[in-house]
C-alpha atoms as a PDB file:
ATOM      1  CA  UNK A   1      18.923  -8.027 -11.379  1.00  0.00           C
ATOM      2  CA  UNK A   2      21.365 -10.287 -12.611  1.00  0.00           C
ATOM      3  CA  UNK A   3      24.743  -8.210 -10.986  1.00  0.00           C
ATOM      4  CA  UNK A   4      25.471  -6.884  -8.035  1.00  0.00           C
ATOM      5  CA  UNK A   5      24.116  -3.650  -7.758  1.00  0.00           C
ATOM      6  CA  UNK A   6      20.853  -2.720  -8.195  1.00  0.00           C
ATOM      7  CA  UNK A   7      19.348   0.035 -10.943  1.00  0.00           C
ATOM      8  CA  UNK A   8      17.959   3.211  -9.975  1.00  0.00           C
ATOM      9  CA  UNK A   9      15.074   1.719 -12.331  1.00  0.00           C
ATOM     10  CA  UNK A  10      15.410  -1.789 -10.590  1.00  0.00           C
ATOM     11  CA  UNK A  11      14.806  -0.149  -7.811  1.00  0.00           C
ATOM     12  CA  UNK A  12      11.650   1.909  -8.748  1.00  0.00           C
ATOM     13  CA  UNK A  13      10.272  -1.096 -10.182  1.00  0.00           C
ATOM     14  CA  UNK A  14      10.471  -3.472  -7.215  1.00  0.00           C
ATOM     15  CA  UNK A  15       9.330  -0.599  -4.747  1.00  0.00           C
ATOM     16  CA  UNK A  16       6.396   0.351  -7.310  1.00  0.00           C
ATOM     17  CA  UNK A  17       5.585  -3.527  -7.273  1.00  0.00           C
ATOM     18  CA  UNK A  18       5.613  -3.797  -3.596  1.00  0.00           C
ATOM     19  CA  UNK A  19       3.117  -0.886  -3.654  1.00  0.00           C
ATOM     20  CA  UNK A  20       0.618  -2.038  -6.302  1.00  0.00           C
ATOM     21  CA  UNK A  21      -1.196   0.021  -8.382  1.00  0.00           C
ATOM     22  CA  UNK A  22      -3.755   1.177  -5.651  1.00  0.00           C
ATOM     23  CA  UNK A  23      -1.642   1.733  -3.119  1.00  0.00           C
ATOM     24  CA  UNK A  24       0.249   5.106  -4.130  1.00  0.00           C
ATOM     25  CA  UNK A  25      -0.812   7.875  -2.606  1.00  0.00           C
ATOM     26  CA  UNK A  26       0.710  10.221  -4.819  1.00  0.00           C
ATOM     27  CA  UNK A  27       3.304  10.634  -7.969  1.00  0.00           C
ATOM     28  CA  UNK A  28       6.079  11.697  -5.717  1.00  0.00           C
ATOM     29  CA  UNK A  29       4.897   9.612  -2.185  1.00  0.00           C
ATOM     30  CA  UNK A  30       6.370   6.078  -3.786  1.00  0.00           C
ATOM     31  CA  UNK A  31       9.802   8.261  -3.775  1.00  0.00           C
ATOM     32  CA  UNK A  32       9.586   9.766  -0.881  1.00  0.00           C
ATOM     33  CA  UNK A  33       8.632   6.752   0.835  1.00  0.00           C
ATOM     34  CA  UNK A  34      11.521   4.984  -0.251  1.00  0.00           C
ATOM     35  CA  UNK A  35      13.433   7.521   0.789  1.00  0.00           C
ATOM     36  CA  UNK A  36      12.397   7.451   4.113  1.00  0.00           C
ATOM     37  CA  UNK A  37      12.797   3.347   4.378  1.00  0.00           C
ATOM     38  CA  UNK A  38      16.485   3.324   3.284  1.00  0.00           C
ATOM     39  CA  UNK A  39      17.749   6.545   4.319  1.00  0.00           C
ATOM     40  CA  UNK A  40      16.322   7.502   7.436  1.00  0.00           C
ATOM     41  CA  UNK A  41      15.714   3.783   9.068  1.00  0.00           C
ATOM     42  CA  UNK A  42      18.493   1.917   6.699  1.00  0.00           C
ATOM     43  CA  UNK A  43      15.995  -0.802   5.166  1.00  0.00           C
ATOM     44  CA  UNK A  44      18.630  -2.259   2.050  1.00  0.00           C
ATOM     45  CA  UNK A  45      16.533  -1.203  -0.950  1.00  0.00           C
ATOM     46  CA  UNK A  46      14.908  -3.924  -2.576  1.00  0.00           C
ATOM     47  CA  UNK A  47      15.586  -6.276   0.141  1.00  0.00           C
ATOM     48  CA  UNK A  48      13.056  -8.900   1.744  1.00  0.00           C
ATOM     49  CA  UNK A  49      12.128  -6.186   4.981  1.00  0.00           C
ATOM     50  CA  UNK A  50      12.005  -3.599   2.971  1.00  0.00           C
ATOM     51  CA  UNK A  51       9.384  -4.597   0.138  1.00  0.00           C
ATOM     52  CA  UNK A  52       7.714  -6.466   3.340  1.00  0.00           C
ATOM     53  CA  UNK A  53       7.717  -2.834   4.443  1.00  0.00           C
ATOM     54  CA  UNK A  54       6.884  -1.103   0.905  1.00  0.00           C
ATOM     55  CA  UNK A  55       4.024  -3.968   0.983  1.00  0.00           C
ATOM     56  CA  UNK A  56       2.797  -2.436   4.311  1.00  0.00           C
ATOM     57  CA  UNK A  57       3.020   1.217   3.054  1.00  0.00           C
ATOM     58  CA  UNK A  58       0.986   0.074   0.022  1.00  0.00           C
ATOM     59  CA  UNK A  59      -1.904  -1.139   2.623  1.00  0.00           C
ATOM     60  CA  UNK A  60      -1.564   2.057   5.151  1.00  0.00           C
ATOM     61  CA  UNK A  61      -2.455   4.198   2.207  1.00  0.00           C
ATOM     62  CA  UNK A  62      -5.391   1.426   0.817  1.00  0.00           C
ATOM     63  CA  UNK A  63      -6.797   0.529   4.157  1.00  0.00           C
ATOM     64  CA  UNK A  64      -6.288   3.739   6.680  1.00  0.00           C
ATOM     65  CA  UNK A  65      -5.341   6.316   3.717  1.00  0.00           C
ATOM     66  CA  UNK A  66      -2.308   7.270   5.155  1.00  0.00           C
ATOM     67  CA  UNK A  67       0.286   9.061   2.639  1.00  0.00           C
ATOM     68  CA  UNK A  68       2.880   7.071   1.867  1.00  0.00           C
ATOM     69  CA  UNK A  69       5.618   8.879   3.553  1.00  0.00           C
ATOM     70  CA  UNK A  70       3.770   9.123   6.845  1.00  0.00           C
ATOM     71  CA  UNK A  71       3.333   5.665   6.513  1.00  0.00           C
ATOM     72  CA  UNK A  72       7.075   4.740   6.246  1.00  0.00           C
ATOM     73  CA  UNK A  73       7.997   6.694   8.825  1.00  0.00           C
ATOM     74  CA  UNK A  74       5.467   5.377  11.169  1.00  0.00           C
ATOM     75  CA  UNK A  75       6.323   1.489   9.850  1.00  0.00           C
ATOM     76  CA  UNK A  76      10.067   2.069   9.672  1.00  0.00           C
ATOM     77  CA  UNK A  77      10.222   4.145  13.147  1.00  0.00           C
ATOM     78  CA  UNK A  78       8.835   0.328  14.899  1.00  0.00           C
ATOM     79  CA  UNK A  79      12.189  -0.489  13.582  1.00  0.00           C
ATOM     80  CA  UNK A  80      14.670   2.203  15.049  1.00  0.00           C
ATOM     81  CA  UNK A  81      17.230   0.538  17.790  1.00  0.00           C
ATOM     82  CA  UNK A  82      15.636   3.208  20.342  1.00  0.00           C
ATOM     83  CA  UNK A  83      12.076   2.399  18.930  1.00  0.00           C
ATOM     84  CA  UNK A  84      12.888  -1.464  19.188  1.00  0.00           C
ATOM     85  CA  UNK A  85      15.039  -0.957  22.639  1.00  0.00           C
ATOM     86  CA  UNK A  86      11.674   0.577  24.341  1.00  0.00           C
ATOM     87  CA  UNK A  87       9.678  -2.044  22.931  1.00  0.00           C
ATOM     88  CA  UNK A  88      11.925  -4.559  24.061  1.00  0.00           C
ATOM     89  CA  UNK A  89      12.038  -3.263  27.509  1.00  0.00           C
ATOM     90  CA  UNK A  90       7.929  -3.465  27.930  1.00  0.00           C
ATOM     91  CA  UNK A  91       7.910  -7.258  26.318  1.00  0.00           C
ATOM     92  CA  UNK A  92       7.831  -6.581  23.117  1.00  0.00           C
ATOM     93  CA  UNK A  93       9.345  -8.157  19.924  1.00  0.00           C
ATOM     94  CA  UNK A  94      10.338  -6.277  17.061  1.00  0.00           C
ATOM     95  CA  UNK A  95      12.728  -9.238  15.661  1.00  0.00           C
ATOM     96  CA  UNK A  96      11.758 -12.843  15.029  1.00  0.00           C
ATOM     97  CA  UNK A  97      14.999 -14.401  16.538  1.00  0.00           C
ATOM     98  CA  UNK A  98      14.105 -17.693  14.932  1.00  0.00           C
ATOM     99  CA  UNK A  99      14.523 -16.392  11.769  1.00  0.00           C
ATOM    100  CA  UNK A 100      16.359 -13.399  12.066  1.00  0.00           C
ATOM    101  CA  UNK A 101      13.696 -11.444  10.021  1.00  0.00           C
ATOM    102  CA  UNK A 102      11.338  -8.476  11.056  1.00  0.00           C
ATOM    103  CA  UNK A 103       8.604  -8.796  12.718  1.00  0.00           C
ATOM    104  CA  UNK A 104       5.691  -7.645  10.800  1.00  0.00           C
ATOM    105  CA  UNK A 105       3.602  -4.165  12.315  1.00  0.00           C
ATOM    106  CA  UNK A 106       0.844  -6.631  12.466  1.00  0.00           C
ATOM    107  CA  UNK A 107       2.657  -9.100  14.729  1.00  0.00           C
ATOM    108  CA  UNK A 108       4.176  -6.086  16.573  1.00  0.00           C
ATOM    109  CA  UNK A 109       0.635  -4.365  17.082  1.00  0.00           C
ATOM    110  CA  UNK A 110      -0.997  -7.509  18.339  1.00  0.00           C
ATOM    111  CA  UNK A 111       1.971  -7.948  20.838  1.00  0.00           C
ATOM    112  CA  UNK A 112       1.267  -4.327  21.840  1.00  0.00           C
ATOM    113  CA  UNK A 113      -2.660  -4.719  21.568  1.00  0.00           C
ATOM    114  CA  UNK A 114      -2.269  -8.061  24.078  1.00  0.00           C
ATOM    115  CA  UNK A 115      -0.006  -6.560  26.879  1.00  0.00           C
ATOM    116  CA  UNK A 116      -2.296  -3.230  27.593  1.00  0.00           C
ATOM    117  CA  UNK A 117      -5.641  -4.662  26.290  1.00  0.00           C
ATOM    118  CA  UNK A 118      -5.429  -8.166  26.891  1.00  0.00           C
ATOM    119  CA  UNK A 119      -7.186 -10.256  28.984  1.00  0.00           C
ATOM    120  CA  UNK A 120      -9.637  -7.394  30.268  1.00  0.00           C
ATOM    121  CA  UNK A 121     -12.911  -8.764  29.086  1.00  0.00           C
ATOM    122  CA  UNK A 122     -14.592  -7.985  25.749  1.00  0.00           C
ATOM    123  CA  UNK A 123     -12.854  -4.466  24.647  1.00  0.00           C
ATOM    124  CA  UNK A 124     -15.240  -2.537  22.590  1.00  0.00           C
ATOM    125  CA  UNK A 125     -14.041  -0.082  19.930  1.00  0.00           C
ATOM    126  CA  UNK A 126     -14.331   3.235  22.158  1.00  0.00           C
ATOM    127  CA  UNK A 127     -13.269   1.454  25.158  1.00  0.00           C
ATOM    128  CA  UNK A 128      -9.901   1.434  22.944  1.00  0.00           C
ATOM    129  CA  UNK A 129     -10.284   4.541  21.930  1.00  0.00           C
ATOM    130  CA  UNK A 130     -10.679   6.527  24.901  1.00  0.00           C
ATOM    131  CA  UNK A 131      -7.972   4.194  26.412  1.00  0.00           C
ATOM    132  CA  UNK A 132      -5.648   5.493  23.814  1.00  0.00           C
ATOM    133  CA  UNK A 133      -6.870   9.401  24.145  1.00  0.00           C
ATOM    134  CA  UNK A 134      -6.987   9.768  27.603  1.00  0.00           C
ATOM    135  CA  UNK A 135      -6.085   6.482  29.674  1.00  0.00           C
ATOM    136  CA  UNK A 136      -2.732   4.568  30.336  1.00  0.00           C
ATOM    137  CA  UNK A 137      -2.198   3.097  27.173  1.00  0.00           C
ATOM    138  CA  UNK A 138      -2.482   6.163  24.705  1.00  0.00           C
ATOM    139  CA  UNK A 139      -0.102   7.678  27.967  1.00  0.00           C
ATOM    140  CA  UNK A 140       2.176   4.868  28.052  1.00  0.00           C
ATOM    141  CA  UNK A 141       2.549   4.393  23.785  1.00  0.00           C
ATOM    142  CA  UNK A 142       2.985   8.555  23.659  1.00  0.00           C
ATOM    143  CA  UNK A 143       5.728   8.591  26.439  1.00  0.00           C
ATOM    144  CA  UNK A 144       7.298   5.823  27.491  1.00  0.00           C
ATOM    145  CA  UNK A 145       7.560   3.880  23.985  1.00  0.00           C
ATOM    146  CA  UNK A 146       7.933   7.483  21.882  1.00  0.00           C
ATOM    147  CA  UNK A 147       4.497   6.344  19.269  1.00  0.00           C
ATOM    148  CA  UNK A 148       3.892   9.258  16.929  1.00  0.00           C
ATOM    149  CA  UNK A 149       0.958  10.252  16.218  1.00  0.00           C
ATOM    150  CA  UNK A 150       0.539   8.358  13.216  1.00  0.00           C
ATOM    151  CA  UNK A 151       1.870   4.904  14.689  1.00  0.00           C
ATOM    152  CA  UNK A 152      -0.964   5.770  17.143  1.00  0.00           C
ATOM    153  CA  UNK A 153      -3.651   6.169  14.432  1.00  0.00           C
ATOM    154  CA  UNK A 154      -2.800   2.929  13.100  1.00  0.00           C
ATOM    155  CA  UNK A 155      -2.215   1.390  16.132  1.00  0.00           C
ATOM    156  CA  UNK A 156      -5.499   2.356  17.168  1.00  0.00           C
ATOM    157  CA  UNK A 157      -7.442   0.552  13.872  1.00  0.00           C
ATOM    158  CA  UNK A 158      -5.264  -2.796  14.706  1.00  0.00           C
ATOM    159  CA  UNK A 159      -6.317  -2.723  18.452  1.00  0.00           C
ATOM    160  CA  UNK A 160     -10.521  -2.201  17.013  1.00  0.00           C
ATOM    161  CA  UNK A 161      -9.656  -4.858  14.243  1.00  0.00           C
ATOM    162  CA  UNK A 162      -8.191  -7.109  17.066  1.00  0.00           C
ATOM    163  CA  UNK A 163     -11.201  -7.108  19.967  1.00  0.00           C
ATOM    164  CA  UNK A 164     -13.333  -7.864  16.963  1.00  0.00           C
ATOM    165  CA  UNK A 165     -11.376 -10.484  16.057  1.00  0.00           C
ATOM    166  CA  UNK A 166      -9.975  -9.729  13.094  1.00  0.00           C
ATOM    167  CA  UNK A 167      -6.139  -8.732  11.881  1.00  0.00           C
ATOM    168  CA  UNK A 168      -4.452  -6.074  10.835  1.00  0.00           C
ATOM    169  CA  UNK A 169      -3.083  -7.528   7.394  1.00  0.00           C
ATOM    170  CA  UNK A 170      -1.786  -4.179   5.976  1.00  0.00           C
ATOM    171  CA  UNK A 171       0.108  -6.097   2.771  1.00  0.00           C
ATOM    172  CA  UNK A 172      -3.718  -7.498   1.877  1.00  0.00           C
ATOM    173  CA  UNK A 173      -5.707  -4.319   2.840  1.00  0.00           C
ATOM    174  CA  UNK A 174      -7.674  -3.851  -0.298  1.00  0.00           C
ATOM    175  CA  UNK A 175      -9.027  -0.586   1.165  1.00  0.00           C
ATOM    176  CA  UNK A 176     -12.846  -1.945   1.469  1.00  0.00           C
ATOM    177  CA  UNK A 177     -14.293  -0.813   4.445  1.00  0.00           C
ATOM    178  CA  UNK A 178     -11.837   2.596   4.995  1.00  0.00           C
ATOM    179  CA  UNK A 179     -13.597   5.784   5.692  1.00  0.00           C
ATOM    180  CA  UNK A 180     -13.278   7.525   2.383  1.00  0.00           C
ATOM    181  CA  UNK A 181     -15.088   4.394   0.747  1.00  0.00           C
ATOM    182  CA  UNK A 182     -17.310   3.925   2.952  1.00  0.00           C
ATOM    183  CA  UNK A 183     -18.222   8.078   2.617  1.00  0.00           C
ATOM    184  CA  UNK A 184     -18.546   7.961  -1.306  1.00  0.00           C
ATOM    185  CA  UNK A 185     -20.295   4.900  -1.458  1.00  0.00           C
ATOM    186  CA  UNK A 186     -23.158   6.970   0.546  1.00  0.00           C
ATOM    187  CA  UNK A 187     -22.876  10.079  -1.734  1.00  0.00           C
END
């Protein structure tokens, strides 16, 4: 937009643009999910963290088909100053300090994924997950750092992505591969 402030339609375009045409979960989830980015956890609408964010949102709902609100609230709540303050405390960055930008759920995931996971040997997908459900690091992301349960679900698909040595590129998830897919390409 050429002035200062931005549209209620500027708006809905750039946040329907970060979320591409596949990655809406619903009519009214693109809304909501705004919503939840600039009210709740103060992202400036439009801005460069929050499409990075609307960008994520887009991928939760392609790759992991999370709703788009659930989605925001899990990628936004990394974000919170208590969120960031607990991560902070166990080693982990939530802010690039270089360039004063976001770090990306990806970047913050793999930082997670290293310190309880890392450097253990080959980590196979259901040594994660019964690590998560019923050993120290599902107990330690639950309680000490406050994860919800769906920052734990996606959590959980970066940490399986990253012992098989893949990312977790949420902006490029084109979806191939997620369960539902995978279910209806049997059918």
């Amino acid at each position: 937009t050429s002035g200062t402030r931005m549209t209620a339609a500027d708006l809905a375009q750039r946040t329907l643009g970060a979320l591409g045409p596949n990655g809406v979960s619903s009519p009214t989830d693109a809304a909501a999910a705004q919503m939840v980015l600039s009210q709740t956890y103060n992202f400036n609408p439009g801005g460069a963290s929050y499409l990075r964010a609307m960008q994520e949102v887009s991928g939760a709902a392609r790759m992991m088909n999370i709703a788009n609100p659930q989605a925001a609230q899990a990628i936004g709540g990394l974000h919170t100053g208590s969120m960031s303050s607990r991560l902070y405390q166990a080693g982990i960055s939530t802010l690039d300090t270089k360039t004063g930008t976001v770090r990306s759920t990806e970047d913050i995931y793999r930082q997670i994924y290293n310190r309880y996971f890392g450097g253990k040997g080959q980590i196979t997908p259901q040594d994660i997950e019964i690590s998560l459900r019923e050993g120290f690091a599902g107990a330690e992301l639950r309680n000490v750092l406050g994860f919800s349960d769906t920052q734990m679900q996606m959590f959980q698909q970066a940490a399986v992505n990253f012992s098989q040595g893949k990312g977790f590129d949420l902006p490029g998830a084109t979806g191939k591969g997620n369960r539902s897919e995978e279910h209806t390409s049997e059918l």
